[in-house]
N, C-alpha and C. Protein backbone atom coordinates (compact mmCIF):
# COMPACT_ATOMS: atom_id res chain seq x y z
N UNK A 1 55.57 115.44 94.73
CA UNK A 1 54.78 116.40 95.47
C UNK A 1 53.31 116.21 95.12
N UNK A 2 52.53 115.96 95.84
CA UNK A 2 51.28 115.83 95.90
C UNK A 2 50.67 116.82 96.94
N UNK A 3 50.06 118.22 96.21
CA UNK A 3 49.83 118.99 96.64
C UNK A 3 48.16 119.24 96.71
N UNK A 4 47.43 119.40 97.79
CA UNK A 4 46.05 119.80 97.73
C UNK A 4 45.42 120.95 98.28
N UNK A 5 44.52 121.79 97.87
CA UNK A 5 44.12 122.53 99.05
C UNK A 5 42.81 122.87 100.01
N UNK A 6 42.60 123.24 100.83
CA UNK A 6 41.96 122.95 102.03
C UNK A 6 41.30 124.36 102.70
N UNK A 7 40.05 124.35 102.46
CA UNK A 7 39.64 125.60 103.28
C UNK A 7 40.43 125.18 104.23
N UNK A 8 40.33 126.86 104.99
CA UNK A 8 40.69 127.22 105.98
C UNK A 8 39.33 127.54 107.08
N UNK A 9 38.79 127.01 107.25
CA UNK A 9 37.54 127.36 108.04
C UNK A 9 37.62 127.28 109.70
N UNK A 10 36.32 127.17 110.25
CA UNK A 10 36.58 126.63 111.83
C UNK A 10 37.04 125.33 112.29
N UNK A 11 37.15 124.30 111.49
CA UNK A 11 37.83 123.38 112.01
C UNK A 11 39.18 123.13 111.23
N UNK A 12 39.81 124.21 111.08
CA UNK A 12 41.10 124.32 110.76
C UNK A 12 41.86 124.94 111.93
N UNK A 13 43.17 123.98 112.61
CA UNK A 13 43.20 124.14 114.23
C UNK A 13 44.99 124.55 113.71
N UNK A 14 45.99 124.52 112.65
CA UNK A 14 46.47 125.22 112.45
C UNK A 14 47.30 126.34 112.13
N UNK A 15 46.74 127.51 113.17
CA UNK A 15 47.02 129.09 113.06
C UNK A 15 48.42 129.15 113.46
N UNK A 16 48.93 128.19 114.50
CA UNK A 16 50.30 128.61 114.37
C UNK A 16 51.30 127.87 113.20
N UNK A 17 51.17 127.14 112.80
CA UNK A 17 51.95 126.67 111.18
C UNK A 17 51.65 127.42 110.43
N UNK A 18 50.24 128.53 110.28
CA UNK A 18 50.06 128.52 108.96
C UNK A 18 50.89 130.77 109.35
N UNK A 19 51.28 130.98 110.20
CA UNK A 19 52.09 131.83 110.67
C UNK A 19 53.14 131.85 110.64
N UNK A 20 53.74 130.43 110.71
CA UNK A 20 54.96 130.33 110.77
C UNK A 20 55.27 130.00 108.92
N UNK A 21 54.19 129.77 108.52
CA UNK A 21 54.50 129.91 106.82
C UNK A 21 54.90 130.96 105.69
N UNK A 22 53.51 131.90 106.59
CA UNK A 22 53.83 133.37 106.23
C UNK A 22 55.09 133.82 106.60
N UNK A 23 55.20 133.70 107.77
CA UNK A 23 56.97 134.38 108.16
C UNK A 23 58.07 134.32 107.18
N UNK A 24 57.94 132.69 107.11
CA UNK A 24 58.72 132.20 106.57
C UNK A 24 58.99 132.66 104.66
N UNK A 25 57.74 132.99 104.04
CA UNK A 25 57.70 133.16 102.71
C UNK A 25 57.77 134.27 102.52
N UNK A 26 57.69 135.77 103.73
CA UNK A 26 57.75 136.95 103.37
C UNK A 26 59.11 137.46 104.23
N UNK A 27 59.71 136.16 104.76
CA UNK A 27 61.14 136.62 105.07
C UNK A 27 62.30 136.92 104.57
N UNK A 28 62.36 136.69 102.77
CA UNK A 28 63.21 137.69 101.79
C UNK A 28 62.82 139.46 101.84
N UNK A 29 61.83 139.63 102.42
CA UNK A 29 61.44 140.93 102.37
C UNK A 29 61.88 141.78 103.31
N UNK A 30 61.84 141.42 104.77
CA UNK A 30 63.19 141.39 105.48
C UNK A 30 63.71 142.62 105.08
N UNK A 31 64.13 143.86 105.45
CA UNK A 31 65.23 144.59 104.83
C UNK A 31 65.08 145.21 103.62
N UNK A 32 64.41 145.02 102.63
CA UNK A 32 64.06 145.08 101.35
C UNK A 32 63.02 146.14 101.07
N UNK A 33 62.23 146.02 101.90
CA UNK A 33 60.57 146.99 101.92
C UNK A 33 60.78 148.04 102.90
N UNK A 34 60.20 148.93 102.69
CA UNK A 34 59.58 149.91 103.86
C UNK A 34 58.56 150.58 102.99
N UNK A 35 57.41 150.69 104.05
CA UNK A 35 57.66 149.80 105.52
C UNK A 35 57.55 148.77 105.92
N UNK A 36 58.20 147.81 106.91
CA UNK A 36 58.29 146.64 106.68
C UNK A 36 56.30 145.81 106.67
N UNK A 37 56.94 144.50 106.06
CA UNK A 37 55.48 143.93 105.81
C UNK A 37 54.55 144.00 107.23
N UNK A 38 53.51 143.88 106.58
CA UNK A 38 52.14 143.46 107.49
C UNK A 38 52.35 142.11 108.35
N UNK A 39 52.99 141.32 107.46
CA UNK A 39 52.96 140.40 108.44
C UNK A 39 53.45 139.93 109.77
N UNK A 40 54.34 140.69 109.97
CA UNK A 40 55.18 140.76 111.37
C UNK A 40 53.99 141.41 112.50
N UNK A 41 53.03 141.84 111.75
CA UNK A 41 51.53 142.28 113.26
C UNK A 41 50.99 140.87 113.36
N UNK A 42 50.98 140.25 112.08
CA UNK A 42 50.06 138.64 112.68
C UNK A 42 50.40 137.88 113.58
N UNK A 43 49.05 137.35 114.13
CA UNK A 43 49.51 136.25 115.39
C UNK A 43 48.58 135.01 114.94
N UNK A 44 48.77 134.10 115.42
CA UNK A 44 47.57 133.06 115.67
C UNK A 44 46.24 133.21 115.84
N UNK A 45 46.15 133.92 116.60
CA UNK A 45 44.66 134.72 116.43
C UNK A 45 43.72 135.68 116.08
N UNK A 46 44.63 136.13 115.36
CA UNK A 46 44.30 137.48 114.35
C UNK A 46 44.16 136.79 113.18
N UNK A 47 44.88 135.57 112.35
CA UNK A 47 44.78 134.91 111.26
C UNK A 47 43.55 133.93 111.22
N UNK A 48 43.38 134.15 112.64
CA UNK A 48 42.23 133.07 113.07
C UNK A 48 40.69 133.74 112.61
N UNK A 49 40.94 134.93 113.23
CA UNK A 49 40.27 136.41 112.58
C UNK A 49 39.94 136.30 111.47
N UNK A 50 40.64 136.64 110.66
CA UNK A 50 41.15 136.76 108.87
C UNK A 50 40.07 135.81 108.23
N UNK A 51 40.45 134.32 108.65
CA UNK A 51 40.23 133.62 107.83
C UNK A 51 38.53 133.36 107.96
N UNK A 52 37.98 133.96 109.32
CA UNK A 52 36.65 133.84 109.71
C UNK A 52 35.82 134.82 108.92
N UNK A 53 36.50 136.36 108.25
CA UNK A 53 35.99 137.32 107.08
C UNK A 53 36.22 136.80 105.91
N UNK A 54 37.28 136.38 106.35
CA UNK A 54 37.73 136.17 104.09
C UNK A 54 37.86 135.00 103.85
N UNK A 55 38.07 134.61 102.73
CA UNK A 55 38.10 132.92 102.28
C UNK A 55 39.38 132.47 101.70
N UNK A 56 39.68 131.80 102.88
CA UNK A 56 41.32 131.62 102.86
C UNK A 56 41.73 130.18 102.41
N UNK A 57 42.58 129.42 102.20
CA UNK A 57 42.97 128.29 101.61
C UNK A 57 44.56 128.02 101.66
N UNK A 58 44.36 126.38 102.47
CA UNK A 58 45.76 126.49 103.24
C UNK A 58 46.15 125.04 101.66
N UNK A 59 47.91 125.31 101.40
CA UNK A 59 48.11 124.13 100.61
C UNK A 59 49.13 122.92 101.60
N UNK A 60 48.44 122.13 101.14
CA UNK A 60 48.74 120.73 102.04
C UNK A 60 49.74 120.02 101.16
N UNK A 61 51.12 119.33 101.51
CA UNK A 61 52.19 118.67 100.99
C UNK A 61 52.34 117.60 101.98
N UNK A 62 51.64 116.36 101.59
CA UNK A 62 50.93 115.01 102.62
C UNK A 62 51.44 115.88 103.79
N UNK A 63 50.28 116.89 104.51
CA UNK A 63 50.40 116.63 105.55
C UNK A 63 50.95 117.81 106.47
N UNK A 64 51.91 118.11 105.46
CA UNK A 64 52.93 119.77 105.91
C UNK A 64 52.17 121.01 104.95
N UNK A 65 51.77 121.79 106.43
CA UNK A 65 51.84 123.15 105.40
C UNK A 65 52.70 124.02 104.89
N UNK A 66 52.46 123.78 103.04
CA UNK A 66 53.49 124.83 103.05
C UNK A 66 53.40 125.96 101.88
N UNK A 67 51.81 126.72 102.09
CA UNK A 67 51.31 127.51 101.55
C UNK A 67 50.00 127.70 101.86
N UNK A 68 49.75 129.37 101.78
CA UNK A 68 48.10 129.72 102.24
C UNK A 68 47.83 130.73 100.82
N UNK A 69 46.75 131.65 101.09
CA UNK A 69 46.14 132.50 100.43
C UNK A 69 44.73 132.80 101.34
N UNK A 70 44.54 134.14 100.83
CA UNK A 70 43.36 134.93 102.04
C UNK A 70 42.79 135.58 100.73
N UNK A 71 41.48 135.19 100.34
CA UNK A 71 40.89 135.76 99.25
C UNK A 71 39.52 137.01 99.90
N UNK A 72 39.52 138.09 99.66
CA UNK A 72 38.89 138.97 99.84
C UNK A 72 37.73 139.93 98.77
N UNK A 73 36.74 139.52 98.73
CA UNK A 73 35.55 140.27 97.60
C UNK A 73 35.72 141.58 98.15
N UNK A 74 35.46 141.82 96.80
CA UNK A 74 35.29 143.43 96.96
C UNK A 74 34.97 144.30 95.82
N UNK A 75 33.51 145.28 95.79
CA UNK A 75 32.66 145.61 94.59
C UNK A 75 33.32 144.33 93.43
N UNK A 76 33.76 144.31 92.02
CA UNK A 76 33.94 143.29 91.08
C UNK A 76 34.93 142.83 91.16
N UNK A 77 35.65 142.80 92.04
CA UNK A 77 36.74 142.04 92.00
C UNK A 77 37.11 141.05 93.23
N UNK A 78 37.97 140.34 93.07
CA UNK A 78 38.21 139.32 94.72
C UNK A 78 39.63 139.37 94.68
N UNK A 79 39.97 140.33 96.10
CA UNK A 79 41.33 140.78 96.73
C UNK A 79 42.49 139.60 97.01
N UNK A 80 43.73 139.35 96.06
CA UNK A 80 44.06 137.88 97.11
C UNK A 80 45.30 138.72 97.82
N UNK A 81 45.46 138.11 99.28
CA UNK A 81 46.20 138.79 99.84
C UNK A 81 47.29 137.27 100.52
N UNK A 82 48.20 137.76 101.04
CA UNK A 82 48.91 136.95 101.86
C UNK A 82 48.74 135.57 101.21
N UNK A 83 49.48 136.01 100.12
CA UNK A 83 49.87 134.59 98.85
C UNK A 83 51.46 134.22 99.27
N UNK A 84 51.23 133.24 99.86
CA UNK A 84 52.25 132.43 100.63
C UNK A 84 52.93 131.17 100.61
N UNK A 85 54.00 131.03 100.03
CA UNK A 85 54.64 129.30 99.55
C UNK A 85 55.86 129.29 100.43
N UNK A 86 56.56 128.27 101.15
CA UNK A 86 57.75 128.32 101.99
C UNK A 86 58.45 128.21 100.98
N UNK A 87 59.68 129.10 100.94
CA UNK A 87 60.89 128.82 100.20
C UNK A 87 61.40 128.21 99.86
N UNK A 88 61.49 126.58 100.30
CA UNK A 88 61.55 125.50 99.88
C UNK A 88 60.31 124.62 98.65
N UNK A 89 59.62 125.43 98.78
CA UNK A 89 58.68 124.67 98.33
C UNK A 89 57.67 126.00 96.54
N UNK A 90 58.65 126.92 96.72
CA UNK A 90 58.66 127.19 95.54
C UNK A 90 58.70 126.83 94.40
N UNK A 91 58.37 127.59 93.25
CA UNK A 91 58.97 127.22 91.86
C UNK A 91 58.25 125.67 91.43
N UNK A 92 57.38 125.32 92.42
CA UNK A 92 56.59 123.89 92.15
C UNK A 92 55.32 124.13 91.68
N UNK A 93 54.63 124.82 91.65
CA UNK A 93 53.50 125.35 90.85
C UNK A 93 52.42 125.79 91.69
N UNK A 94 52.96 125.58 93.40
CA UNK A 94 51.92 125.94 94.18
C UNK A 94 51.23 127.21 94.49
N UNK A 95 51.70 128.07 93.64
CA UNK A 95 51.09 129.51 93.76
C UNK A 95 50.28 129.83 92.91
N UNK A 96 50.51 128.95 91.49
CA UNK A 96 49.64 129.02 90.45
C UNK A 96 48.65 128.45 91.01
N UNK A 97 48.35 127.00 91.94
CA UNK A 97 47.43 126.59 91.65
C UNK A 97 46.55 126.89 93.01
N UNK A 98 47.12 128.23 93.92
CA UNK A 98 46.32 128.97 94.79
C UNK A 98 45.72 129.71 93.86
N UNK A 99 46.03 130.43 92.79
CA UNK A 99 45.27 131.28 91.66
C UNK A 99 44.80 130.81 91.20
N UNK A 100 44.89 129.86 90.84
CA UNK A 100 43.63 129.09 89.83
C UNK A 100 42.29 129.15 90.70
N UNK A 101 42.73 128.72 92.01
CA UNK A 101 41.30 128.34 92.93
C UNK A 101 40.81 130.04 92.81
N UNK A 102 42.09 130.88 93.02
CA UNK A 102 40.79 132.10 93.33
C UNK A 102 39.71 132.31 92.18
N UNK A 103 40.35 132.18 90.95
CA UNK A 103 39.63 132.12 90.07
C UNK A 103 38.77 131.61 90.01
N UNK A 104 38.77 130.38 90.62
CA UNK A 104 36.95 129.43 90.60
C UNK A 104 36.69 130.78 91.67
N UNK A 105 36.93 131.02 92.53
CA UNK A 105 35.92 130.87 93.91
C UNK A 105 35.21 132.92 93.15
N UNK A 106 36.46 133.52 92.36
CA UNK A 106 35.79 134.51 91.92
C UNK A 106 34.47 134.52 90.55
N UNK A 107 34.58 133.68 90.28
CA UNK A 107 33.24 133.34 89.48
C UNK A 107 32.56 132.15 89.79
N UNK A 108 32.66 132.06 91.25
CA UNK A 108 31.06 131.59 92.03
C UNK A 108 30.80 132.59 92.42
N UNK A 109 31.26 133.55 92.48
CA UNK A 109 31.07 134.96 93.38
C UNK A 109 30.76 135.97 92.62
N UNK A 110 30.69 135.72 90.87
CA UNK A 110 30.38 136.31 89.84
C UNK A 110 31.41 137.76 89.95
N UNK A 111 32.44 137.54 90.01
CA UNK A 111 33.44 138.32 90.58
C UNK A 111 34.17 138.71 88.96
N UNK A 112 34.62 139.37 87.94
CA UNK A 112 35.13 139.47 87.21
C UNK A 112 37.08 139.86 86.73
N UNK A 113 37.63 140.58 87.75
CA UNK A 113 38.63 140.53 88.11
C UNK A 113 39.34 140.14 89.67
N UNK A 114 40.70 139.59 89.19
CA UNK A 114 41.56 139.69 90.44
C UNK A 114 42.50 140.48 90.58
N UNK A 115 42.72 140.82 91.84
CA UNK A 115 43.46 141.90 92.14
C UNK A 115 44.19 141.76 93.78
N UNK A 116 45.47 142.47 93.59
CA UNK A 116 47.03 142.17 94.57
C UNK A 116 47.71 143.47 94.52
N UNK A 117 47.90 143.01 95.24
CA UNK A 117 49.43 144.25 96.01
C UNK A 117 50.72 143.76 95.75
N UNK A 118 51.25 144.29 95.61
CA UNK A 118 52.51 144.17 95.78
C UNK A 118 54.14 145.05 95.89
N UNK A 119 54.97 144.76 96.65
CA UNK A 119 55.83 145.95 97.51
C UNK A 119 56.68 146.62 95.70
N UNK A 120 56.88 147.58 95.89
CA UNK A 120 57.54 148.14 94.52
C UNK A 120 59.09 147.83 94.83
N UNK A 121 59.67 147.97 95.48
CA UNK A 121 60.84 147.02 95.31
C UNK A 121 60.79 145.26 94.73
N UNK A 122 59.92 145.13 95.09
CA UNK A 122 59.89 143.27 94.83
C UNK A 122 59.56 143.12 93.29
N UNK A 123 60.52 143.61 93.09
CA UNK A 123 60.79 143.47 91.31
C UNK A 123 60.22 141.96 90.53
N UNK A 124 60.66 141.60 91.31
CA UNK A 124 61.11 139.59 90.90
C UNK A 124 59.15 139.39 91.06
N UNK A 125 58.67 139.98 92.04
CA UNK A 125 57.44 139.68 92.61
C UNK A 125 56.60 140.26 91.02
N UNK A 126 57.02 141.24 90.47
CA UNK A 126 55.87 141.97 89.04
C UNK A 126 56.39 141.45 88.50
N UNK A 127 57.39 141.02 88.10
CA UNK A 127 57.91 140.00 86.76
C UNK A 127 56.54 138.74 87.18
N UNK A 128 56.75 138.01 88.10
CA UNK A 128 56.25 136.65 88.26
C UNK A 128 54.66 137.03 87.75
N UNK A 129 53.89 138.10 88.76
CA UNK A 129 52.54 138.29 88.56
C UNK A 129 52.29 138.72 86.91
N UNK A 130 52.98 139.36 86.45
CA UNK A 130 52.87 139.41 85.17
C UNK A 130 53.08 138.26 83.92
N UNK A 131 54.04 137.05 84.40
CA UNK A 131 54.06 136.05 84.03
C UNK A 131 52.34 135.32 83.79
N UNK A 132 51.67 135.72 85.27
CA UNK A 132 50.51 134.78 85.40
C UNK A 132 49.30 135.86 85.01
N UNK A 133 49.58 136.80 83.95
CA UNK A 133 48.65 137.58 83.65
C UNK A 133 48.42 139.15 83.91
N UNK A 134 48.76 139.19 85.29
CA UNK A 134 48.14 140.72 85.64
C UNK A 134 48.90 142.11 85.60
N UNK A 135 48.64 142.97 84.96
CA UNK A 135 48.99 144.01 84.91
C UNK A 135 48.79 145.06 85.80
N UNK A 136 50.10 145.96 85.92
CA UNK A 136 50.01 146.94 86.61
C UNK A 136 48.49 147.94 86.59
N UNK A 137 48.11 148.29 87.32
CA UNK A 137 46.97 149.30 87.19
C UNK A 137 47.09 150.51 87.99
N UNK A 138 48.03 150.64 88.79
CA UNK A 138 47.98 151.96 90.55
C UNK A 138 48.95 151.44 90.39
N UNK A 139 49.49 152.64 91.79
CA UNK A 139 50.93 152.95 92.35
C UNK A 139 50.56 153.44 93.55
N UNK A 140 50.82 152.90 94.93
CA UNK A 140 49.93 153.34 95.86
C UNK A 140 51.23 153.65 96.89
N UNK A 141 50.64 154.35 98.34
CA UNK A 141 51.94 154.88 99.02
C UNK A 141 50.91 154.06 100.55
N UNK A 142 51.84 153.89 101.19
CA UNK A 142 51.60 153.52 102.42
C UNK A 142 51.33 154.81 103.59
N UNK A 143 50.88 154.68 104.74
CA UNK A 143 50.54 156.42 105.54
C UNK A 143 51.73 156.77 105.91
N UNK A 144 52.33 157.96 105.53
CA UNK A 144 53.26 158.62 105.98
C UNK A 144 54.30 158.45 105.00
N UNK A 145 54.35 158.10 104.19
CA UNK A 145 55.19 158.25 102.62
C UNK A 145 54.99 158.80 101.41
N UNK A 146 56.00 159.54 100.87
CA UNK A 146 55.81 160.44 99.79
C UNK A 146 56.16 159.96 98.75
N UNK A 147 56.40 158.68 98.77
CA UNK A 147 56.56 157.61 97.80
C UNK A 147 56.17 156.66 97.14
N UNK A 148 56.02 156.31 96.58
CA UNK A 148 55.31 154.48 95.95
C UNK A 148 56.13 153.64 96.71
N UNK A 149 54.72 152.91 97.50
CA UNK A 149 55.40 151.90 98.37
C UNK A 149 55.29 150.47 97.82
N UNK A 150 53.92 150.37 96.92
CA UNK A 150 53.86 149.31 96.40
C UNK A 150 52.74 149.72 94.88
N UNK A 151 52.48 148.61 94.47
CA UNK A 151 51.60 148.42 93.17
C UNK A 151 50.65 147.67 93.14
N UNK A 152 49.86 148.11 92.79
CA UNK A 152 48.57 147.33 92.51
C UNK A 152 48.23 146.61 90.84
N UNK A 153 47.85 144.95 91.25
CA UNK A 153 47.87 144.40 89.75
C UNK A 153 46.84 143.85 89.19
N UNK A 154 46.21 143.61 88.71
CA UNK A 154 44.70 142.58 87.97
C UNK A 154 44.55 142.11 86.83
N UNK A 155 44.18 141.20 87.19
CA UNK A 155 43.62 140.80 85.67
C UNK A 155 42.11 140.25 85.87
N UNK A 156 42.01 140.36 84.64
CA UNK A 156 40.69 140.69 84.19
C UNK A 156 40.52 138.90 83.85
N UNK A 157 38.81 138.52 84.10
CA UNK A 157 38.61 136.54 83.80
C UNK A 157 37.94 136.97 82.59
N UNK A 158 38.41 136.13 81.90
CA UNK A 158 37.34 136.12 80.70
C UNK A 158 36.91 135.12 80.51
């Protein structure tokens, strides 16, 4: 596996693979969450959207995509959202080394923490992020729930 990654900018043409990636990597969730994910609103041109605000980064496997990330600033910290590896292509280190980049791109940005969401059922999901550092900080509810829908995690760059 020879993995690289690749802004996502305007001449990144794309939007429908890198949709059909997301689908694909947040399709254990499926059944699992409520309410169901965000990503079932994305289209091709809404990601097209996305990636024109935030600073996104597609991972390349010669050629096949088969991982993104959508990095978002915000006051000291940089938001990563829609951290995405195809199921096949897990467990290879390609998620670490979407985090690593945020990490550069948050201290060009003099950015001091990172920070994620994640669904409170997706157990397996806070084990992993905690593996790569970040700790729980919030417990947040989605509109119209009296519940914890998900968690919020960061870690701090030193």
């Amino acid at each position: 596996m020879s993995v690289e990654l690749i802004r996502i900018d305007g001449n990144f043409t794309r939007h429908d693979a890198l949709l059909a990636v997301i689908l694909s990597a947040f399709s254990s969730m499926d059944g699992r969450i409520e309410p169901p994910s965000s990503a079932h609103a994305l289209t091709p041109v809404s990601l097209r959207q996305k990636a024109a605000l935030e600073i996104a980064f597609a991972a390349m496997d010669n050629g096949q995509l088969v991982g993104c990330v959508f990095l978002k600033p915000e006051d000291n910290m940089l938001y990563i959202g829609k951290l995405a590896v195809l199921p096949e292509a897990q467990g290879k280190g390609i998620g670490r080394m979407m985090l690593a980049r945020a990490e550069v791109v948050a201290r060009e940005l003099g950015l001091s923490t990172l920070r994620l969401e994640t669904r409170i059922e997706l157990t397996e999901n806070h084990q992993l992020f905690a593996q790569w550092g970040f700790s729980k900080t919030a417990e947040n509810r989605h509109a119209g729930f009296d519940r914890t829908t998900s968690i919020e995690m960061r870690r701090e760059l030193v």
